[in-house]
N, C-alpha and C. Protein backbone atom coordinates (compact mmCIF):
# COMPACT_ATOMS: atom_id res chain seq x y z
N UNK A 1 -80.55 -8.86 30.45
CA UNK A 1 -80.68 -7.73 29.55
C UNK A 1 -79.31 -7.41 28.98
N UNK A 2 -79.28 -7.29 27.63
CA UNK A 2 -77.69 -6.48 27.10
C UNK A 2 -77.73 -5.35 27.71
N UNK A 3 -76.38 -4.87 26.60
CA UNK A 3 -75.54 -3.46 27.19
C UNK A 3 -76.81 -2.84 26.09
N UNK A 4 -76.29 -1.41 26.14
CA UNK A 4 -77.47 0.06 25.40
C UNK A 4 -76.56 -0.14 24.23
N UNK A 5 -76.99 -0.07 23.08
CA UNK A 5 -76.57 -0.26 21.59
C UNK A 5 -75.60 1.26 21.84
N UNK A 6 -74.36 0.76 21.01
CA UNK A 6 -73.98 2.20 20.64
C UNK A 6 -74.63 2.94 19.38
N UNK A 7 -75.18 2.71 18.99
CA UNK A 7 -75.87 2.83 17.14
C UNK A 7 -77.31 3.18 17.77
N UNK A 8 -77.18 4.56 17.16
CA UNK A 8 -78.69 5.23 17.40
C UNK A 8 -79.79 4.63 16.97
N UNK A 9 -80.80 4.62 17.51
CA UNK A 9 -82.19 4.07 16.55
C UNK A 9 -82.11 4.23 15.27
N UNK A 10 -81.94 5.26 14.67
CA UNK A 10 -82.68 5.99 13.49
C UNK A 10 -81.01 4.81 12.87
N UNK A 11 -80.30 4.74 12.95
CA UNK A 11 -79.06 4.54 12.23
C UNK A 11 -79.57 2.56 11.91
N UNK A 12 -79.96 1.92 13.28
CA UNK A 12 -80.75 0.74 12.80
C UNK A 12 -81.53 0.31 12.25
N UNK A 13 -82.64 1.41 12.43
CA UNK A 13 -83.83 1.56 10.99
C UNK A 13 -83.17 1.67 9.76
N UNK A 14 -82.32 2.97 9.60
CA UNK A 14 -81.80 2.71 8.34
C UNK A 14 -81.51 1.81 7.95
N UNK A 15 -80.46 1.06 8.38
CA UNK A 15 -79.66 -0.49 8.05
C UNK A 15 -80.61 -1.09 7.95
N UNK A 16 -81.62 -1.82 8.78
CA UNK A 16 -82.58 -2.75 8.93
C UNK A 16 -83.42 -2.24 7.38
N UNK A 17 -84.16 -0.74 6.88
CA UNK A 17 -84.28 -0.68 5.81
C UNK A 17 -83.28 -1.09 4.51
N UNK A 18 -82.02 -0.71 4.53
CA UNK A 18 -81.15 -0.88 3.63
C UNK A 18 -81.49 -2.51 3.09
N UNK A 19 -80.99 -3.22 4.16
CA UNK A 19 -81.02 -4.54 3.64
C UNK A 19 -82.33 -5.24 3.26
N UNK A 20 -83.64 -4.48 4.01
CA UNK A 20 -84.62 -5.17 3.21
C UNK A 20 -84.95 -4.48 1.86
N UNK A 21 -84.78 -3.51 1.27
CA UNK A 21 -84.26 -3.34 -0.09
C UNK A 21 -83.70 -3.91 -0.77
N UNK A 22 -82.76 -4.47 -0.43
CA UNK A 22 -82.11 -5.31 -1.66
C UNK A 22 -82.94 -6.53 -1.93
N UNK A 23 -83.89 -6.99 -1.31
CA UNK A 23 -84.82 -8.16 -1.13
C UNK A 23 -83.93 -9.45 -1.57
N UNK A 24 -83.05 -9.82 -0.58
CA UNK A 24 -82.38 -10.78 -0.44
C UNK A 24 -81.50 -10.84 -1.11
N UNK A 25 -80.96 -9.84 -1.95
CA UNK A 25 -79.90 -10.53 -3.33
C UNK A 25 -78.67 -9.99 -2.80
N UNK A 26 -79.13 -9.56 -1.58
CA UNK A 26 -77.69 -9.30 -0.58
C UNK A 26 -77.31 -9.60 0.44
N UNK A 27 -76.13 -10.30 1.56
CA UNK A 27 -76.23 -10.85 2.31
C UNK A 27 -76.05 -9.40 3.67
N UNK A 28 -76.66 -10.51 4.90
CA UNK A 28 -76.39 -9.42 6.19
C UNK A 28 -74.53 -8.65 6.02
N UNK A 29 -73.40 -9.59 5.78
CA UNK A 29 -72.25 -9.37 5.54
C UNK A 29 -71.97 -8.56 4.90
N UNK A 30 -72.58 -8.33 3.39
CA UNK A 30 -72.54 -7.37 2.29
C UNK A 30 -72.93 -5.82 2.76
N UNK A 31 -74.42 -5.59 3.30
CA UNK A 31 -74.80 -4.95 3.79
C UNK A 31 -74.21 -4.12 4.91
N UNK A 32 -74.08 -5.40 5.88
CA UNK A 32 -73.09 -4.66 7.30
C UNK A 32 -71.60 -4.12 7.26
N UNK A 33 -71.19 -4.65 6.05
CA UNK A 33 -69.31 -4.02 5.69
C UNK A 33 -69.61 -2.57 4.92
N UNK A 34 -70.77 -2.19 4.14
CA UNK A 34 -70.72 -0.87 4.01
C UNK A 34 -71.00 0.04 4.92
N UNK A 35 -71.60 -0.89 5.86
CA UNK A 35 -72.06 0.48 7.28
C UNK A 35 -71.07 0.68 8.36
N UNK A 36 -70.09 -0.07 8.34
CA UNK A 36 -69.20 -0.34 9.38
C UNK A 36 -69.83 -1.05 10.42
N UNK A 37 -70.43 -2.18 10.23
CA UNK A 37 -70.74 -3.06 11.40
C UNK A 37 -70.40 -4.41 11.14
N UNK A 38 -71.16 -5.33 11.81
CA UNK A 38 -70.92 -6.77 11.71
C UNK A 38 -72.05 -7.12 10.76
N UNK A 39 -72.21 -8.13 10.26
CA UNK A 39 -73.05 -8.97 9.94
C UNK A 39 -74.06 -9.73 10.55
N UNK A 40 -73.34 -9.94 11.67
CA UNK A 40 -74.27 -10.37 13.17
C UNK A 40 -75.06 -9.84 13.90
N UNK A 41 -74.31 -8.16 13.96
CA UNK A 41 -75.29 -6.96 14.42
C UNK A 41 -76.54 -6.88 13.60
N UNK A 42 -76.18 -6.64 12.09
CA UNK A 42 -76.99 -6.37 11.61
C UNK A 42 -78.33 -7.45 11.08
N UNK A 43 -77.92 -9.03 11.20
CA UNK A 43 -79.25 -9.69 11.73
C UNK A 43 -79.89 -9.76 12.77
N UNK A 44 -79.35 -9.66 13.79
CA UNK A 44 -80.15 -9.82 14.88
C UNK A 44 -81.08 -8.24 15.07
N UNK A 45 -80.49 -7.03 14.73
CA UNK A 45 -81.74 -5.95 14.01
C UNK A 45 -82.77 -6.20 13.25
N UNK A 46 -82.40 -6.81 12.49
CA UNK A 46 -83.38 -7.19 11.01
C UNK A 46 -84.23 -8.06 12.13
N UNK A 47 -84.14 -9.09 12.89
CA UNK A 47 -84.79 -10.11 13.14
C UNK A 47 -85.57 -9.95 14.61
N UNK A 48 -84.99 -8.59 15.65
CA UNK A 48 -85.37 -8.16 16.35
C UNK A 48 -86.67 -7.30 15.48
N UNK A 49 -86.33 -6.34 14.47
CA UNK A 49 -87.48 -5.57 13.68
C UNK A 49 -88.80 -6.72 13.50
N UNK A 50 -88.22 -7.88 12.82
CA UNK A 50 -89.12 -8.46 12.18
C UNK A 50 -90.18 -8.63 13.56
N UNK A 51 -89.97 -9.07 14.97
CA UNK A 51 -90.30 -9.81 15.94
C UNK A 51 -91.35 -8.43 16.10
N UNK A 52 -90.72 -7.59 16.40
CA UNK A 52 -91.60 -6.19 16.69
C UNK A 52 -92.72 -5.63 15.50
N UNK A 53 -92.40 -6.35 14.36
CA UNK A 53 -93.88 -5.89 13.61
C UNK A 53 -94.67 -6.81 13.50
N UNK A 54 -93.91 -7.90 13.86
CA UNK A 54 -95.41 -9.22 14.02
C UNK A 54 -96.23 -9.02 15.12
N UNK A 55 -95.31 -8.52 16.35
CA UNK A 55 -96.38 -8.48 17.58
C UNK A 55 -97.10 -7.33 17.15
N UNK A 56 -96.47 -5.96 16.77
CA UNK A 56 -97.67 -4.64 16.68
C UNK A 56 -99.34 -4.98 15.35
N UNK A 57 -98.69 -6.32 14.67
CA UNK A 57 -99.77 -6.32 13.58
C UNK A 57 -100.47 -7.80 14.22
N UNK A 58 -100.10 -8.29 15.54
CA UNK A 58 -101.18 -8.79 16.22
C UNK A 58 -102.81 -7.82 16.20
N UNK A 59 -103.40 -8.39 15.71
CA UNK A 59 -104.70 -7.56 16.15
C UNK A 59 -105.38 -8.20 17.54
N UNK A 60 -106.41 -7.67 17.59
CA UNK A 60 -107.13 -8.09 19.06
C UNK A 60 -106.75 -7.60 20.29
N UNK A 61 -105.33 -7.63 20.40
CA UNK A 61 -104.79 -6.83 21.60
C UNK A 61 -103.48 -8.00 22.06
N UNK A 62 -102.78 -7.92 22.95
CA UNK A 62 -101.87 -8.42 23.68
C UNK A 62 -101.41 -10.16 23.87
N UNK A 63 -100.85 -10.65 22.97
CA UNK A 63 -100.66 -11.98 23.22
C UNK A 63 -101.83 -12.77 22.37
N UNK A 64 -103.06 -11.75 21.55
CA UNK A 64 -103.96 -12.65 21.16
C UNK A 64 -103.21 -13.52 19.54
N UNK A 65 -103.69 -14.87 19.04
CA UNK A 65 -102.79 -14.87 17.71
C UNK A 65 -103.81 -14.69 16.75
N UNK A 66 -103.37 -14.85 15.67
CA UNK A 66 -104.00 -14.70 14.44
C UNK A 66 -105.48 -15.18 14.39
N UNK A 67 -105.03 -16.68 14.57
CA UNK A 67 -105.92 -17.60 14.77
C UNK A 67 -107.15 -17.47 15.37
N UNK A 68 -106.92 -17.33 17.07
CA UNK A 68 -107.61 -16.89 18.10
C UNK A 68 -108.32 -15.59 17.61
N UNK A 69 -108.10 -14.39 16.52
CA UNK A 69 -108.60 -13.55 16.35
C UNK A 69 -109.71 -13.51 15.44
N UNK A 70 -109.64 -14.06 14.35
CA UNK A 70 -109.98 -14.84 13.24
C UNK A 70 -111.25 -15.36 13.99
N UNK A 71 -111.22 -16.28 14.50
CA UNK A 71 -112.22 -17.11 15.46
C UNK A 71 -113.38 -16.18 15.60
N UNK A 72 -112.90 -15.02 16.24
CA UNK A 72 -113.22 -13.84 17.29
C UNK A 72 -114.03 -13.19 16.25
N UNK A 73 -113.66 -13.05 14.98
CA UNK A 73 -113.79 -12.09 14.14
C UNK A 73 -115.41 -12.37 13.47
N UNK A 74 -114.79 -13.75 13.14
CA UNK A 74 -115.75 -14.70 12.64
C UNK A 74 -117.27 -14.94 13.54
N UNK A 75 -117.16 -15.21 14.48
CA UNK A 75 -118.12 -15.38 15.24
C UNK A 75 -118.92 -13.89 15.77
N UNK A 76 -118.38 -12.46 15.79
CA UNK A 76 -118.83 -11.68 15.64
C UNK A 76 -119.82 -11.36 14.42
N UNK A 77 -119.38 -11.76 13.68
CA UNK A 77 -119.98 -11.33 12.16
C UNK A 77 -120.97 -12.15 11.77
N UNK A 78 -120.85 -13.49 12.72
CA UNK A 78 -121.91 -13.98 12.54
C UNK A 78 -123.03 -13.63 12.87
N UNK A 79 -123.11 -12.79 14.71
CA UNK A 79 -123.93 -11.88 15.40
C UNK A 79 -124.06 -11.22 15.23
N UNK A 80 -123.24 -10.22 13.94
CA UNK A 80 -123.85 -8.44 13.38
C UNK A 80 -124.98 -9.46 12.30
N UNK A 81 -124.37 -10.63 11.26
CA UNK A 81 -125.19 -10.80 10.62
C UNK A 81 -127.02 -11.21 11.31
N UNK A 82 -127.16 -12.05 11.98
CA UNK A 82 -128.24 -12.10 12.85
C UNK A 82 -128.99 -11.21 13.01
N UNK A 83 -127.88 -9.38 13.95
CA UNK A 83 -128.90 -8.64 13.89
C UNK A 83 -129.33 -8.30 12.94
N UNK A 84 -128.70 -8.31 11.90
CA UNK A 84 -129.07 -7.56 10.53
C UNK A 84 -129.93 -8.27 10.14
N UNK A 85 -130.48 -9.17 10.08
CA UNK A 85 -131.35 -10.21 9.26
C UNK A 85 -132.77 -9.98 10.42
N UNK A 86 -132.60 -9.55 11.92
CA UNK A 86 -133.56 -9.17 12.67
C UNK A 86 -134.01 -7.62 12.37
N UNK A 87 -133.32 -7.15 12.26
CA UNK A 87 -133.37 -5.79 12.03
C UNK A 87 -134.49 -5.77 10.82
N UNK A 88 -134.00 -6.42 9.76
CA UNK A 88 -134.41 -6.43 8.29
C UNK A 88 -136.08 -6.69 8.98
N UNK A 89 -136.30 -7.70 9.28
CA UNK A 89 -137.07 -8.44 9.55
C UNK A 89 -138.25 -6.86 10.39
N UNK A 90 -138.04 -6.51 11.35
CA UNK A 90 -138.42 -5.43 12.12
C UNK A 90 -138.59 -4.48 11.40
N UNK A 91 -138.09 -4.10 10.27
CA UNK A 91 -138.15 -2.56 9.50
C UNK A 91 -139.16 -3.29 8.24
N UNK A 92 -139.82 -4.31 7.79
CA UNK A 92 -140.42 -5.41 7.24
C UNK A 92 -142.12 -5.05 7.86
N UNK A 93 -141.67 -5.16 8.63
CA UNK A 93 -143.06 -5.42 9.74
C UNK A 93 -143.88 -3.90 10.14
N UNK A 94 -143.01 -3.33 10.34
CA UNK A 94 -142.75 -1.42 10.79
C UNK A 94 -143.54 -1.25 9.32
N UNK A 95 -143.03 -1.45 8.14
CA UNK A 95 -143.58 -1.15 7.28
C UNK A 95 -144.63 -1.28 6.55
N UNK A 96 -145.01 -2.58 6.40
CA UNK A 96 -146.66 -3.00 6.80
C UNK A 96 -147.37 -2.24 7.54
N UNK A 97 -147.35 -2.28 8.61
CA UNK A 97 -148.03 -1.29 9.58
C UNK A 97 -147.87 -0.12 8.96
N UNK A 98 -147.01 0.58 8.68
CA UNK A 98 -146.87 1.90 8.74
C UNK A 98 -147.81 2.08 7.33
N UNK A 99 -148.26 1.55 6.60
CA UNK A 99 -148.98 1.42 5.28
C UNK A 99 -150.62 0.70 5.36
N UNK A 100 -150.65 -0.12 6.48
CA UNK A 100 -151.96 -0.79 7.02
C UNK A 100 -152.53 0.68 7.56
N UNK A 101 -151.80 1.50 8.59
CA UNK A 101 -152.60 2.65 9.08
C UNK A 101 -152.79 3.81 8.43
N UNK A 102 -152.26 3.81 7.48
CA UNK A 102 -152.25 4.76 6.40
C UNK A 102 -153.35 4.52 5.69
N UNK A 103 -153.62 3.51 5.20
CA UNK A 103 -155.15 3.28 4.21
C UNK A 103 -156.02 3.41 5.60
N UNK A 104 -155.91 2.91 6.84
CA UNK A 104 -157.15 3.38 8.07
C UNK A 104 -157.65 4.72 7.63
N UNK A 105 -156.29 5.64 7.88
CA UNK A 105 -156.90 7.11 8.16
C UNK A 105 -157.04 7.58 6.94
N UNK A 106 -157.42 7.12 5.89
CA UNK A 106 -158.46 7.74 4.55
C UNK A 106 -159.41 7.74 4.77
């Protein structure tokens, strides 16, 4: 494990925002000499950030990937579609009946 950053959170968000603003037409160096840091600091933020929004926009939960979710997703939807096409099928039938006993009781 490293040492505890001296640079508050909120001060790395900033930076880590700053430089993805410029959308590349500026280097980590450029960026990190107006803040008073390194260039080095300030990628391995950017690239620590990046690592931390890929895992939180994992869906599925913990370690699952894209892929594996996708799969997951897919094959669900295949089984809502099913019920739905049973369902259909059942409210089809319900309705007949419900119109067969209706002309009875005239």
């Amino acid at each position: 494990m490293g040492r505890q950053s001296p640079y508050p959170e909120e001060f790395r968000k900033d930076a880590v925002a700053l430089y993805r603003a410029a959308g590349g037409k500026r280097t980590y160096a450029a960026v990190a000499e107006e803040l008073g840091i390194t260039g080095e600091t300030l990628r391995t933020w950017v690239r620590k950030d990046t690592d931390q929004h890929t895992s939180e926009h994992r869906v599925g939960g913990a370690g699952q990937i894209p892929a594996e979710e996708l799969a997951r997703l897919r094959a669900e939807n295949a089984r809502l579609l099913k019920a739905e096409q049973e369902w259909l099928l059942e409210r089809e039938i319900l309705r007949r009946a419900a119109a067969y006993f209706a002309r009875e009781v005239k």
